[in-house]
PDB file of N, CA and C in Angstrom:
ATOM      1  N   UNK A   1      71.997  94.052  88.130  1.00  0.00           N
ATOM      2  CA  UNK A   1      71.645  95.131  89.026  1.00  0.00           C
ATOM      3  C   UNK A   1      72.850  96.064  89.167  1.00  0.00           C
ATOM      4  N   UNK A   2      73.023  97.326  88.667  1.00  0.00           N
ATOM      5  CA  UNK A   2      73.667  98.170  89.246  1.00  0.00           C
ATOM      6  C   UNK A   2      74.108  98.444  90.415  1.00  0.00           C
ATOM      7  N   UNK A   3      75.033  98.698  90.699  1.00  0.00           N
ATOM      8  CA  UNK A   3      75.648  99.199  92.001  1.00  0.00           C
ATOM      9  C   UNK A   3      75.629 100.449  92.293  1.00  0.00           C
ATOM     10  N   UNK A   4      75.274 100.814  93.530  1.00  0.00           N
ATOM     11  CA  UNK A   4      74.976 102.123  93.650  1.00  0.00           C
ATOM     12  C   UNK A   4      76.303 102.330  94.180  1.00  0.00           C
ATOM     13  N   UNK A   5      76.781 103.809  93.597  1.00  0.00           N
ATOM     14  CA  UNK A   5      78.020 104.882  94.292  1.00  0.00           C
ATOM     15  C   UNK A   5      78.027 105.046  96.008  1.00  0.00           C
ATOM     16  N   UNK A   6      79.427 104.449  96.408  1.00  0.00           N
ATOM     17  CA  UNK A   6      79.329 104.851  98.030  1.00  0.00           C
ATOM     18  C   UNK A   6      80.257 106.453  97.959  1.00  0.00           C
ATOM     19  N   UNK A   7      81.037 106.854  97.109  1.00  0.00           N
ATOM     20  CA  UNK A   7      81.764 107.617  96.768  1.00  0.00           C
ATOM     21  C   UNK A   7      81.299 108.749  95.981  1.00  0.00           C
ATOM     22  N   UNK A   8      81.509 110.262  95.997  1.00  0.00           N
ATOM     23  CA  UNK A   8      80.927 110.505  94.849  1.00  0.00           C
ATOM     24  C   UNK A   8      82.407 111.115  94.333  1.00  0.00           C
ATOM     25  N   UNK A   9      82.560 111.373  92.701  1.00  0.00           N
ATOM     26  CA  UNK A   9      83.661 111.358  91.892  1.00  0.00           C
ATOM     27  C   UNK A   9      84.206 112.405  92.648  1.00  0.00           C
ATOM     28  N   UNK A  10      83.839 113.356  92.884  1.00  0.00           N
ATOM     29  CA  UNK A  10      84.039 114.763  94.130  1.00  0.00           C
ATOM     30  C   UNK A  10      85.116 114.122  94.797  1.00  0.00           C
ATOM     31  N   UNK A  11      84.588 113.589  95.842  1.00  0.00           N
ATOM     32  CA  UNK A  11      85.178 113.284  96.799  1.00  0.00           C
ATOM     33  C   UNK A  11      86.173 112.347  97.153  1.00  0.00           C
ATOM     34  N   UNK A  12      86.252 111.028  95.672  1.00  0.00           N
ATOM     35  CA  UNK A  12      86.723 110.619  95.262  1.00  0.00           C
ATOM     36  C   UNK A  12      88.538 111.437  94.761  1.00  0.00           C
ATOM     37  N   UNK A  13      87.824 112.352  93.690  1.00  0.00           N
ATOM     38  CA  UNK A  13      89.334 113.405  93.626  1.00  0.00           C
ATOM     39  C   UNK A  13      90.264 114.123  94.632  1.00  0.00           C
ATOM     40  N   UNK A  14      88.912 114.401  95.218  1.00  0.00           N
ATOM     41  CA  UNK A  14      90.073 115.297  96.885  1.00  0.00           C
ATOM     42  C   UNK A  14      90.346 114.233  97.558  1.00  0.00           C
ATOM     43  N   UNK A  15      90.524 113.464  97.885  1.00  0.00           N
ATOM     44  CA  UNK A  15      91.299 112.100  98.312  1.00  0.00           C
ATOM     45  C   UNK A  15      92.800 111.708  97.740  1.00  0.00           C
ATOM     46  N   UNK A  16      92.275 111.830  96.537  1.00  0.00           N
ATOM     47  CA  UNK A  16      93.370 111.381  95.259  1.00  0.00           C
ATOM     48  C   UNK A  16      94.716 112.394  95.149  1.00  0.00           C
ATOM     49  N   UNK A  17      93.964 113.575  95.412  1.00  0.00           N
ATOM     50  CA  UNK A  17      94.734 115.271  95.262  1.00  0.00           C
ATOM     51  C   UNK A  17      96.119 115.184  97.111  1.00  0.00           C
ATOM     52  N   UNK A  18      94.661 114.741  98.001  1.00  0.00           N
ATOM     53  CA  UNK A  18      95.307 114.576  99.477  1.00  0.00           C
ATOM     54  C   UNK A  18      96.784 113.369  99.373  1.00  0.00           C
ATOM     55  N   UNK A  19      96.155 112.684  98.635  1.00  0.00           N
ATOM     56  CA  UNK A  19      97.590 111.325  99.055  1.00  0.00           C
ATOM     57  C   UNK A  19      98.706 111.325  97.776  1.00  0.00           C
ATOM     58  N   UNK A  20      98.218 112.600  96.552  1.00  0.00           N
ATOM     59  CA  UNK A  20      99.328 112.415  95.531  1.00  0.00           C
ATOM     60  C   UNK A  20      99.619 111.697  94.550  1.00  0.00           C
ATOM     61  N   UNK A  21      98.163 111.194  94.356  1.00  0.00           N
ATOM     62  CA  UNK A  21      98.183 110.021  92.961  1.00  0.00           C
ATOM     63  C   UNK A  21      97.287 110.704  91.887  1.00  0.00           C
ATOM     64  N   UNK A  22      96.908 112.160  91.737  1.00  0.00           N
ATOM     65  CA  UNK A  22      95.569 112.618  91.547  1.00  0.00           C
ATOM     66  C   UNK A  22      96.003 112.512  89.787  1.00  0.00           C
ATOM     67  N   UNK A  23      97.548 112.667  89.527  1.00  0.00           N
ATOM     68  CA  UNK A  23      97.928 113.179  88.219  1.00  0.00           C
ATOM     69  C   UNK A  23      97.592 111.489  87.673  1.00  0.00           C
ATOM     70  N   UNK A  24      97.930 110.595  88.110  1.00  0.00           N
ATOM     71  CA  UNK A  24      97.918 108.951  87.614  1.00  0.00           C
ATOM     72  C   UNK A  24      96.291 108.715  87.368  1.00  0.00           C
ATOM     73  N   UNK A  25      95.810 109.658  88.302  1.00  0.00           N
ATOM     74  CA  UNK A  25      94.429 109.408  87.736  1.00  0.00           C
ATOM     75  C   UNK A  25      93.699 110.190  86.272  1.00  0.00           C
ATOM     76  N   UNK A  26      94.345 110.908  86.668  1.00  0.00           N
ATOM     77  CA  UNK A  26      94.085 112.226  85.205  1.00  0.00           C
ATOM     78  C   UNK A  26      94.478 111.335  83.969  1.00  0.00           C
ATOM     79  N   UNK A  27      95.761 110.638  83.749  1.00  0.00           N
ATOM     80  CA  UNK A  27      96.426 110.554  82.969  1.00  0.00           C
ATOM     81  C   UNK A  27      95.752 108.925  82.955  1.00  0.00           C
ATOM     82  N   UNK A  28      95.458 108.000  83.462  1.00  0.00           N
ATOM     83  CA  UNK A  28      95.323 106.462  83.303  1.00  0.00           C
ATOM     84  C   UNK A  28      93.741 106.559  83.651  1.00  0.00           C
ATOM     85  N   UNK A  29      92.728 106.868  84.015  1.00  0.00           N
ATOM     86  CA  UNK A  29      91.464 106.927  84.794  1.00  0.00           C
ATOM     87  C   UNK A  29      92.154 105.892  86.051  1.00  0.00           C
ATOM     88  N   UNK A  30      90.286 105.519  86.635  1.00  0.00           N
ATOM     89  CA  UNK A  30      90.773 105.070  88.010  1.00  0.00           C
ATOM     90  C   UNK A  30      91.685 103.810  87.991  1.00  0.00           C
ATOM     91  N   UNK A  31      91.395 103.061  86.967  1.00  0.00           N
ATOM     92  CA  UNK A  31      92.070 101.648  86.754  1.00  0.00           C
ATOM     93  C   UNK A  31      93.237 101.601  86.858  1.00  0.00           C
ATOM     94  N   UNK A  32      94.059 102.897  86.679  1.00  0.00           N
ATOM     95  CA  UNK A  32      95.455 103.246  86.762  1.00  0.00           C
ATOM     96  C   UNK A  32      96.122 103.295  87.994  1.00  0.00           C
ATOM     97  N   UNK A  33      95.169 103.589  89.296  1.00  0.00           N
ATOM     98  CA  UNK A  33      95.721 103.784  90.060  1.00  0.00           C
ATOM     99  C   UNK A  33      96.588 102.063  90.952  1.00  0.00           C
ATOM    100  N   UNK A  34      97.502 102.280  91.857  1.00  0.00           N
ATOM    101  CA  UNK A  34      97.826 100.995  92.709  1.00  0.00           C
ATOM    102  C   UNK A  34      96.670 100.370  93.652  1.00  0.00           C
ATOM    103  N   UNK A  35      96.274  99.355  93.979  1.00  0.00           N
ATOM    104  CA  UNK A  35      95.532  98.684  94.578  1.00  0.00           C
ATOM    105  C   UNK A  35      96.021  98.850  96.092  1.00  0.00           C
ATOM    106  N   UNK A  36      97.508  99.540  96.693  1.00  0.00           N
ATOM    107  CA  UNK A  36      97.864 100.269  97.964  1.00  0.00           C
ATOM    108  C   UNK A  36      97.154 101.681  97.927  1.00  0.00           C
ATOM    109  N   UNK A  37      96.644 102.115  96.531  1.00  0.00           N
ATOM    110  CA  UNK A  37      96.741 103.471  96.811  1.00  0.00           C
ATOM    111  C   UNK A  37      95.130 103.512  96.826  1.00  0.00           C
ATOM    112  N   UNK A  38      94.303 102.224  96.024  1.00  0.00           N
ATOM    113  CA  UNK A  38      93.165 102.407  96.213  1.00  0.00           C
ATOM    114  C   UNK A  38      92.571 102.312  97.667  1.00  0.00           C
ATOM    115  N   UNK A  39      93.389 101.231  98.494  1.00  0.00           N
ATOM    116  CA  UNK A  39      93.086 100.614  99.795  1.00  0.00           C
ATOM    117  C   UNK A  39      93.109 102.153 100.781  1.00  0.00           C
ATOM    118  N   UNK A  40      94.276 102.929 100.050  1.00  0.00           N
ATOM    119  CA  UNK A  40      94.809 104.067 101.049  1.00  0.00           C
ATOM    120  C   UNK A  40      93.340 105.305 101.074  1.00  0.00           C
ATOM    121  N   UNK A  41      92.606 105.244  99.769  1.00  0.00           N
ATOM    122  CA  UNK A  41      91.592 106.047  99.472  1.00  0.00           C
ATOM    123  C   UNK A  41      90.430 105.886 100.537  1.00  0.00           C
ATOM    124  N   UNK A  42      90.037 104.516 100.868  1.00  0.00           N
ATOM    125  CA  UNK A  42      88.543 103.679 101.421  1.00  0.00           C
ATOM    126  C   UNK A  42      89.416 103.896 102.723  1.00  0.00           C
ATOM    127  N   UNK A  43      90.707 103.789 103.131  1.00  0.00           N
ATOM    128  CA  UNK A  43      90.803 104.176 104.401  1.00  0.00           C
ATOM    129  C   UNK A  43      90.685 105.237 105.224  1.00  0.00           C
ATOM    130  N   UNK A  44      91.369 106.349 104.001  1.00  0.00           N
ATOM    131  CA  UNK A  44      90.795 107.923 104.531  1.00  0.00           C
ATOM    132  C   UNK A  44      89.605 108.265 104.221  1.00  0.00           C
ATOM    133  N   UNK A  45      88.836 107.636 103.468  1.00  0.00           N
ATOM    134  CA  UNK A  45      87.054 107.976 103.386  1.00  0.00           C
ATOM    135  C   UNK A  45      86.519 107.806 104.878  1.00  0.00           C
ATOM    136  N   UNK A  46      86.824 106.676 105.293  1.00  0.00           N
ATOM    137  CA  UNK A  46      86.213 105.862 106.723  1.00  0.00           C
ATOM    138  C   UNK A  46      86.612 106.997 108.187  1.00  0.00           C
ATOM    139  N   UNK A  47      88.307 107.371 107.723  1.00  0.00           N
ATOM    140  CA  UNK A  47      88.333 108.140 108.785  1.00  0.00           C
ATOM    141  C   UNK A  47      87.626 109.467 108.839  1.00  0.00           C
ATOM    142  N   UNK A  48      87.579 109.949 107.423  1.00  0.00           N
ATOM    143  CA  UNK A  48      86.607 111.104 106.943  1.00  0.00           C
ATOM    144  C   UNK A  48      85.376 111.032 107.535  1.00  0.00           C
ATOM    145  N   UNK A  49      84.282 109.911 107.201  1.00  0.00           N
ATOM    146  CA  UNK A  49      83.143 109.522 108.052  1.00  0.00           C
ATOM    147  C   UNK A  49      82.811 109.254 109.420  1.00  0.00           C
ATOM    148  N   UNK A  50      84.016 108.496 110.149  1.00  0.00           N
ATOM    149  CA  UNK A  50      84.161 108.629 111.926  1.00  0.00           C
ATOM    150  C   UNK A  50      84.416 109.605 112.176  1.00  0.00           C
ATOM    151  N   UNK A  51      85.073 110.933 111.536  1.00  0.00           N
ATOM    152  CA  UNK A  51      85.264 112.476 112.211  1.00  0.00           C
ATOM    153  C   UNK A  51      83.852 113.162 111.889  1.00  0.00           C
ATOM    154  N   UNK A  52      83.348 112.847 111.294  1.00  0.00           N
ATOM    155  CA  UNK A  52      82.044 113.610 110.785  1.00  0.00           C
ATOM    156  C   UNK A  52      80.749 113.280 111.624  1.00  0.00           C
ATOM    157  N   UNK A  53      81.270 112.075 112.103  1.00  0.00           N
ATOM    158  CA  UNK A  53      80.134 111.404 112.809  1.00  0.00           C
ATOM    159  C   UNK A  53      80.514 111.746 114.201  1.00  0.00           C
ATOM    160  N   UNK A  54      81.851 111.959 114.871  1.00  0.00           N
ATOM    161  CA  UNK A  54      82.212 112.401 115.453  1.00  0.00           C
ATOM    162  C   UNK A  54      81.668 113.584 116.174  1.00  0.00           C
ATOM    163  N   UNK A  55      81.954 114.609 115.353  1.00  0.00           N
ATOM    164  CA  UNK A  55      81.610 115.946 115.333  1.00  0.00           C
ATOM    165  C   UNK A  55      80.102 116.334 115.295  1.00  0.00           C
ATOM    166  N   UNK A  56      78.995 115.598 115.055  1.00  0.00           N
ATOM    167  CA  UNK A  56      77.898 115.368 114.602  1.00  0.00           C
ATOM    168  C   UNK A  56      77.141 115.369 116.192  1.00  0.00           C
ATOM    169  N   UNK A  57      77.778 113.793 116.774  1.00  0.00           N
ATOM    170  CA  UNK A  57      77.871 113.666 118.293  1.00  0.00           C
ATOM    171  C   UNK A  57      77.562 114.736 118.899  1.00  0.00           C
ATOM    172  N   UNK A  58      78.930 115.163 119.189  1.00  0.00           N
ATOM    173  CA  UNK A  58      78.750 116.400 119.912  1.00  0.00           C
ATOM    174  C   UNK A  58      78.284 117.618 120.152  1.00  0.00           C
ATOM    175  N   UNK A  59      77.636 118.003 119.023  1.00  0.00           N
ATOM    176  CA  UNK A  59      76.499 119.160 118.647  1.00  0.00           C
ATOM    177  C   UNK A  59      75.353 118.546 119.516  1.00  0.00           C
ATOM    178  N   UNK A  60      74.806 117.194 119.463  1.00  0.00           N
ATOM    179  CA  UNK A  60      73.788 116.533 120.043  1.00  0.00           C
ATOM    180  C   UNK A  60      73.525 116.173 121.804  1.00  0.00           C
TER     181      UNK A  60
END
């Protein structure tokens, strides 16, 4: 069974671009990157999603 994408490659890159690993990705794909830097990615996604959800709130 396939796994479905929680990420999309998009958003994935502007992450990558934000914390400064974006060239390691260009140059190695994702496998290249550090397993600190992957952890650092899923952490700013999450905070990305609690501000969004955030902001979402309060319109409501």
């Amino acid at each position: 069974m396939a796994r479905k994408r929680i990420m999309s490659d998009r958003l994935k890159e502007e992450i990558a671009k934000d914390l400064g690993f974006y060239d390691v990705v260009e140059r190695e794909g994702w496998g290249g990157i550090k397993s600190r830097d992957a952890g650092n990615m899923v952490k700013r996604a999450i905070e990305m999603a609690q501000q969004q959800l955030a902001e979402e709130a309060k319109t409501k």
